[in-house]
Protein backbone atom coordinates (compact mmCIF):
# COMPACT_ATOMS: atom_id res chain seq x y z
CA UNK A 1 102.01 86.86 69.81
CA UNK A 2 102.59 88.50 73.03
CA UNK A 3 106.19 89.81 71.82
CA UNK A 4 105.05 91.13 69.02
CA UNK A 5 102.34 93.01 71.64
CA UNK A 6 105.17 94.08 73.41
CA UNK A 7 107.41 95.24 70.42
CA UNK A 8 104.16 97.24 68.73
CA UNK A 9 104.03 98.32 72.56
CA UNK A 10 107.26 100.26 72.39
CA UNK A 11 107.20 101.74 68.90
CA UNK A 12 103.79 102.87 70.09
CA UNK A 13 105.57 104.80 72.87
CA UNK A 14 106.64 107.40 70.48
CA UNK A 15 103.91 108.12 68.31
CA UNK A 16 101.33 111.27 69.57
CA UNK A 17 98.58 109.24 70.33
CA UNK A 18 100.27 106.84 72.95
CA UNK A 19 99.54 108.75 76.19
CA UNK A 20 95.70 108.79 74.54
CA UNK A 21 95.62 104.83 74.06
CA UNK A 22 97.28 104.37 77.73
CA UNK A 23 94.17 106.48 79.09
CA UNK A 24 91.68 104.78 77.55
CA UNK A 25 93.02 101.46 78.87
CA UNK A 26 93.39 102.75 82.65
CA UNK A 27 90.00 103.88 82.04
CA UNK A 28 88.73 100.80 80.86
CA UNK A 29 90.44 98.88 83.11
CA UNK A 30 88.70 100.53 86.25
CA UNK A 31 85.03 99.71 85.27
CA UNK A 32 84.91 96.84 82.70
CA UNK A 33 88.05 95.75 80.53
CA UNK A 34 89.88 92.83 81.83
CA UNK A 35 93.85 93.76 81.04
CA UNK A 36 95.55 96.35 83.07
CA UNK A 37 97.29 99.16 82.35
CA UNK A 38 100.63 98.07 83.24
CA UNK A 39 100.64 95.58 79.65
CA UNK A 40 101.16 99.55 77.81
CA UNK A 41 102.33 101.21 80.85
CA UNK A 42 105.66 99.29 81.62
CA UNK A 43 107.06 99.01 77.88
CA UNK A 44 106.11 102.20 77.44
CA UNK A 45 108.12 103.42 80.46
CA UNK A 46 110.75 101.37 79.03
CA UNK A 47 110.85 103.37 76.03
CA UNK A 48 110.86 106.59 77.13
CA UNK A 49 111.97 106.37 81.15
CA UNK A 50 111.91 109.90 80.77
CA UNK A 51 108.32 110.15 80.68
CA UNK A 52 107.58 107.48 83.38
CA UNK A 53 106.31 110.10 85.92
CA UNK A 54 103.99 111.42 82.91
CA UNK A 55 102.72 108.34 82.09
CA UNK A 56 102.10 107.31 85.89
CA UNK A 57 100.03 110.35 86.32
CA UNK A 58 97.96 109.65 82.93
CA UNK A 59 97.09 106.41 84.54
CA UNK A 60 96.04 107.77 87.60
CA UNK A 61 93.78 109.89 85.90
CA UNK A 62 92.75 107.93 84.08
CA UNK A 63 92.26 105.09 86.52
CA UNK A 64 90.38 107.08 89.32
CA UNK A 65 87.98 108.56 86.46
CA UNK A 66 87.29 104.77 85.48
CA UNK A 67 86.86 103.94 88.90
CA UNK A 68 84.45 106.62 89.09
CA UNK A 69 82.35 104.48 86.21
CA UNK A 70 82.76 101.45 88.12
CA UNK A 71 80.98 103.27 91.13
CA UNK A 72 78.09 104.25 88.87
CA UNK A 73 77.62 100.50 87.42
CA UNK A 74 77.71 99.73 91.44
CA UNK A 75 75.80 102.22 92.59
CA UNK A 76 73.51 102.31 89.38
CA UNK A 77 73.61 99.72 87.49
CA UNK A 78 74.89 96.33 89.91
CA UNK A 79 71.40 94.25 89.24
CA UNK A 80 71.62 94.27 85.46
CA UNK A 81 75.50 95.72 84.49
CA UNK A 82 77.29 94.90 87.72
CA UNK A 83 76.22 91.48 88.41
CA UNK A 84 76.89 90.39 84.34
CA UNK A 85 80.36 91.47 84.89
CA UNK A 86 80.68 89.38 88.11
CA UNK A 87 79.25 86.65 86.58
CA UNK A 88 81.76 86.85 83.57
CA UNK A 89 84.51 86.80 86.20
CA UNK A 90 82.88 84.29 87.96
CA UNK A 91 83.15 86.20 91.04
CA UNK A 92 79.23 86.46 92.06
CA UNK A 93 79.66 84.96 95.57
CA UNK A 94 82.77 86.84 96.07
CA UNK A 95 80.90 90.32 96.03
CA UNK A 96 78.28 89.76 98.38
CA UNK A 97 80.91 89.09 100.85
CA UNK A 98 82.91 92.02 99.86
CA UNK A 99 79.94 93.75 99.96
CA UNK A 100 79.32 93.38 104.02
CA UNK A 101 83.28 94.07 104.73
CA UNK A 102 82.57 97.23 103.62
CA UNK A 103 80.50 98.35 106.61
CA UNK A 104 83.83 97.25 108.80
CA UNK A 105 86.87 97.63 106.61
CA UNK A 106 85.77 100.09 103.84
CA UNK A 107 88.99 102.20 103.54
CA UNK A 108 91.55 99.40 104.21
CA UNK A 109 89.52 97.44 101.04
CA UNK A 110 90.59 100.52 98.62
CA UNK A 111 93.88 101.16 99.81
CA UNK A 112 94.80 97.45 100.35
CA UNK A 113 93.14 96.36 97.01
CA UNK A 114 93.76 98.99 94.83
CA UNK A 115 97.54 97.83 95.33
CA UNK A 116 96.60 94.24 94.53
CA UNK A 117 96.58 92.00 92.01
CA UNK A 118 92.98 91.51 92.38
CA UNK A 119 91.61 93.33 89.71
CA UNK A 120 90.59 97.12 90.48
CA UNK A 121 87.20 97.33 88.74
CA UNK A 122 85.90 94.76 91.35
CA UNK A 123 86.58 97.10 94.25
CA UNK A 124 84.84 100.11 92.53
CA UNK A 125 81.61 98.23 91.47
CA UNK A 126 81.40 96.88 94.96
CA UNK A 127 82.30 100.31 96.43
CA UNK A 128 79.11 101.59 94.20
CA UNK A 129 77.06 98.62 95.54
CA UNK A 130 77.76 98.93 98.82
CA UNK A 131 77.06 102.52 99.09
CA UNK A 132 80.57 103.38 100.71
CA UNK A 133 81.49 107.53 100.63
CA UNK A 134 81.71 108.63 97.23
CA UNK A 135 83.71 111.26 98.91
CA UNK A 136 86.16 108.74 100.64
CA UNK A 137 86.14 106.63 97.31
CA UNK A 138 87.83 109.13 95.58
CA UNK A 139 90.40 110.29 98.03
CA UNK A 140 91.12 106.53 98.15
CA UNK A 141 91.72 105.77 94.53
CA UNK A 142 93.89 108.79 94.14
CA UNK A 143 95.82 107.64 97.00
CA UNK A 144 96.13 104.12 95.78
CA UNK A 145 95.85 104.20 92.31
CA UNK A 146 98.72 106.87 92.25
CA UNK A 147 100.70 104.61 94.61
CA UNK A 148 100.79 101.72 92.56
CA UNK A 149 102.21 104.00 89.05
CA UNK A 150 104.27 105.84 90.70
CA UNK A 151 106.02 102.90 92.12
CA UNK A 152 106.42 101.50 88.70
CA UNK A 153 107.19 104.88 87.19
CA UNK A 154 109.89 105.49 90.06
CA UNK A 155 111.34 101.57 89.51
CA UNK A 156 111.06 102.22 85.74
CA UNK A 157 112.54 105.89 85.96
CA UNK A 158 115.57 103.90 88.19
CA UNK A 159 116.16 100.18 86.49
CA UNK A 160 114.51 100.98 83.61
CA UNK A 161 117.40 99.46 80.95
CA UNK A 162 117.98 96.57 83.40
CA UNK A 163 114.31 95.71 83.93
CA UNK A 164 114.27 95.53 79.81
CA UNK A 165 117.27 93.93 79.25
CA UNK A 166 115.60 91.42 81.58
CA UNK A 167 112.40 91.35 79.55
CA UNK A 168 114.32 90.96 76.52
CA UNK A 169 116.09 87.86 77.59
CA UNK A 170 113.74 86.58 79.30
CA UNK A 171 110.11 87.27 77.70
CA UNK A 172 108.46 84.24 77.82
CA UNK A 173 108.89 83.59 81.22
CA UNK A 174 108.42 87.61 81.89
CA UNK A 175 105.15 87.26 79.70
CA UNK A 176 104.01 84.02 81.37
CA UNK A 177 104.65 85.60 85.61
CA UNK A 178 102.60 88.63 84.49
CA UNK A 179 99.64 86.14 83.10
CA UNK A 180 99.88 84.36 86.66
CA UNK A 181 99.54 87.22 88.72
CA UNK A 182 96.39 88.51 86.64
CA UNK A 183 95.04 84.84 86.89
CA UNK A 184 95.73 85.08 90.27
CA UNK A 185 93.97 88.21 90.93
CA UNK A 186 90.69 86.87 90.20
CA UNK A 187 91.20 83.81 92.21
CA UNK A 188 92.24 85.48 95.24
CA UNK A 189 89.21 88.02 94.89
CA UNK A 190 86.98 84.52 93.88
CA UNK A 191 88.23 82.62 97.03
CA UNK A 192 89.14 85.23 99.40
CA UNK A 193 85.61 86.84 99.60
């Protein structure tokens, strides 16, 4: 199943509406929807290295303007919205703790996290909740966000037909790593805060 994600991945690379679809998932991602961007971003930086630095910006965009949603639910919306999704994730406990680091370690959170496996949206909701600088928020995610696809982008733009002729040969176990580290995103956010 996951191959044939990956295959409908790259023929989705060339149609129009791909940099649209790749948007709406780094939006998504930032706020509320579980997968990250990198499941269209990578294969479709594969197809088309050329494009890589387009695509990484699209993300950023997209990802910042997500993570501006995120903020609201925090800021907004954390007793009804924000605390369902951190019960879905089972990270409840982990928040409150994140919360009070804020006060301390606010800009090291969004730099260091936004880099992170641990998933994104979790660090805007609790940026929202915590009341942290809208202002500095921003600036952050830009900063971070943008770091972490332009890396890719850059790697992509560079190894690109070695990293897929990896993939190729090796997809399960390629597919399999990438489920780990998202797995292990939540647990490190669940037991780490």
């Amino acid at each position: 199943m996951l191959r044939r994600l990956y295959d409908w991945t790259l023929s989705l690379s060339a149609k129009p509406s791909a940099p649209y679809a790749l948007a709406a998932v780094s939006f998504a991602e930032s706020s509320f929807f579980p997968v990250p961007p990198d499941v269209m971003l990578v294969p479709m930086m594969l197809a088309r290295p050329d494009r890589a630095l387009f695509y990484a910006a699209i993300c950023t965009v997209a990802s910042v303007l997500g993570g501006l949603l995120g903020y609201m639910i925090g800021a907004l919306l954390y007793e009804s919205l924000g605390t369902w999704l951190f019960q879905l994730y089972g990270l409840t406990s982990g928040a409150e703790a994140f919360r009070h680091s804020y006060a301390e370690y606010g800009h090291w959170i969004i730099l260091l996290k936004g880099l992170t496996p641990i998933p994104y949206k979790l660090v805007t909701i609790t940026s929202g909740f915590a009341s942290y600088s809208l202002f500095w928020f921003v600036v952050l995610s830009i900063v971070t966000r943008g770091a972490r696809f332009f890396i890719v982008a850059l790697l992509m733009s560079r190894f690109g037909p070695a990293i897929k002729d990896i993939i190729d040969r090796h997809f399960n176990l390629v597919a399999a790593g990438a489920v780990i580290v998202i797995v292990g995103g939540f647990v490190a956010f669940r037991y780490l805060f």
